[in-house]
Protein backbone atom coordinates (compact mmCIF):
# COMPACT_ATOMS: atom_id res chain seq x y z
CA UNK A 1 0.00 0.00 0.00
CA UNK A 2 1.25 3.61 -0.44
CA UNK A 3 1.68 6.00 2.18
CA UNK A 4 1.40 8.98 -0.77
CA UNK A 5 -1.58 11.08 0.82
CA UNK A 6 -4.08 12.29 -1.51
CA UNK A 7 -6.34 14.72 -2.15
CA UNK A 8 -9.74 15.16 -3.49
CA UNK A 9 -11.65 17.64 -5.50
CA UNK A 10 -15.16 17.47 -5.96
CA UNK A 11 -17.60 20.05 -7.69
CA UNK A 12 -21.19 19.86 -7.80
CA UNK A 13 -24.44 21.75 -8.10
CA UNK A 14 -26.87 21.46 -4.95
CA UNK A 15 -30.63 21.32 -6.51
CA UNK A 16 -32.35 19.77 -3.47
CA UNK A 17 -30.83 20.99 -0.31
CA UNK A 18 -33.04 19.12 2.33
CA UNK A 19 -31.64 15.87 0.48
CA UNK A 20 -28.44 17.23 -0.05
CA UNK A 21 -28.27 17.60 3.97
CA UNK A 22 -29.13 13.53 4.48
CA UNK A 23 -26.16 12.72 2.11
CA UNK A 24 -23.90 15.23 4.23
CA UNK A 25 -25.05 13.81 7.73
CA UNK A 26 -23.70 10.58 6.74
CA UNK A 27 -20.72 11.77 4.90
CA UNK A 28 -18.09 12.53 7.70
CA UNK A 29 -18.31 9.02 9.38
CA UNK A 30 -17.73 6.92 6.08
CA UNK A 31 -14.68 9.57 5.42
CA UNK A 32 -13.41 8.94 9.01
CA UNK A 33 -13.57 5.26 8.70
CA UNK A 34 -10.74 5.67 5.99
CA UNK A 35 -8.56 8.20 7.51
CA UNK A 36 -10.14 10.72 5.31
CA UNK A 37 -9.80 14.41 6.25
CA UNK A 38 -12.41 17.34 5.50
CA UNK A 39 -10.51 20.35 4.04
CA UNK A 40 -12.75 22.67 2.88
CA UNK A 41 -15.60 23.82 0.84
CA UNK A 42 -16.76 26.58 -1.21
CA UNK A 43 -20.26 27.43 -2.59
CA UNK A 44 -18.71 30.83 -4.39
CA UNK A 45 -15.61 29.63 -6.28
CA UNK A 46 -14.03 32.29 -7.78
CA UNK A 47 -12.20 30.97 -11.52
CA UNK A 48 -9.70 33.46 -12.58
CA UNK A 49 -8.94 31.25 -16.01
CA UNK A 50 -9.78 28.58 -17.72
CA UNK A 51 -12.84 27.54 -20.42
CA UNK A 52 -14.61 24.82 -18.01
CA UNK A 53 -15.06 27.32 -14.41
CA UNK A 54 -16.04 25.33 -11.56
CA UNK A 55 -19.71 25.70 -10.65
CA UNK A 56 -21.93 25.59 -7.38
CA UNK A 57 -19.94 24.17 -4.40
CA UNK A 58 -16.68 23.03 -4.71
CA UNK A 59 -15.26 20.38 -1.80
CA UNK A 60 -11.53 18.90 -0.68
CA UNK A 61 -10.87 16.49 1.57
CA UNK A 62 -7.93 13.83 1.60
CA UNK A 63 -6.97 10.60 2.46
CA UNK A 64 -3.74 9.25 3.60
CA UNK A 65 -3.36 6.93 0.33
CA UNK A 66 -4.58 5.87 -3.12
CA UNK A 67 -6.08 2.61 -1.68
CA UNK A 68 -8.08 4.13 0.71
CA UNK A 69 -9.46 6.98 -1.77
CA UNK A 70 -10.61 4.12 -3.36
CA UNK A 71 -11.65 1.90 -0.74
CA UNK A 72 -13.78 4.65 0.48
CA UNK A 73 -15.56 5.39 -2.94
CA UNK A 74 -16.30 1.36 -3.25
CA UNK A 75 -17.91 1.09 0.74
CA UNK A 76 -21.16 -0.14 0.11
CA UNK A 77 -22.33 2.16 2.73
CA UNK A 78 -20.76 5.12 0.44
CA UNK A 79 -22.76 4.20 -2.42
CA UNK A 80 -26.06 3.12 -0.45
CA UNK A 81 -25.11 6.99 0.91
CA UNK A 82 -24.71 8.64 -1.95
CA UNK A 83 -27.86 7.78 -3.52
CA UNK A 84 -29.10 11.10 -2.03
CA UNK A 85 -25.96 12.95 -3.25
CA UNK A 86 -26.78 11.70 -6.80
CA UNK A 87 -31.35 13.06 -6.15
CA UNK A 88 -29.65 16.46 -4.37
CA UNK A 89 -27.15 17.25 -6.92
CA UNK A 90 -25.37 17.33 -10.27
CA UNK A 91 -21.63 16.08 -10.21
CA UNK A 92 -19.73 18.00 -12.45
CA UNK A 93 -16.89 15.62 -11.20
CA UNK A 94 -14.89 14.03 -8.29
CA UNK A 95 -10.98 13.63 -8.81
CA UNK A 96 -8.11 12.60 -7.04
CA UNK A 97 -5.21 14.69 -6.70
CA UNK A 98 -1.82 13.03 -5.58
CA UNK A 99 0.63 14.89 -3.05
CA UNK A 100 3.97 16.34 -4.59
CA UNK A 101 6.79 13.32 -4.53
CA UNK A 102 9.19 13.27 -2.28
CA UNK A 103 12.32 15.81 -3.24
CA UNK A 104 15.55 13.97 -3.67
């Protein structure tokens, strides 16, 4: 397993925000039960360049590998969760961003 800590980027366009909030309740324990890390969000990004601007809210959080990014996505409970994510909002994507390598 690598110990390269990740992070990820997720943009998306709340339409239901009731529903939005039941996907968001459950959220933070899932991420937790990976060593995931909430970072930060954003409902006003501000896009200086670029043809595709991100839109609505824009969330990071991270996770201390690869593996567990993707461990976390393919939790049952995750999907069974995000159900509600997928009636609240429109994905415009979720990525995952890998730390710098180490300098040597």
């Amino acid at each position: 397993m690598s110990d390269e800590k990740v992070y990820m980027l997720a943009n998306l366009k709340i339409n239901d925000k009731e529903t939005y909030h039941i996907y968001e309740k459950g959220f933070f324990p899932i991420l937790k039960k990976y060593g995931g890390e909430f970072v930060t969000y954003d409902d006003s990004v501000e896009t200086f360049e670029g043809s595709t601007p991100l839109e609505g809210r824009a969330v990071i959080f991270s996770f201390p590998s690869p593996e567990k990014a993707r461990e976390w996505f393919n939790d049952p409970e995750y999907q069974e969760l995000s159900i509600h994510r997928r009636a609240a909002a429109e994905l415009k994507n979720l990525s995952m961003i890998k730390s710098l390598p180490a300098r040597k």
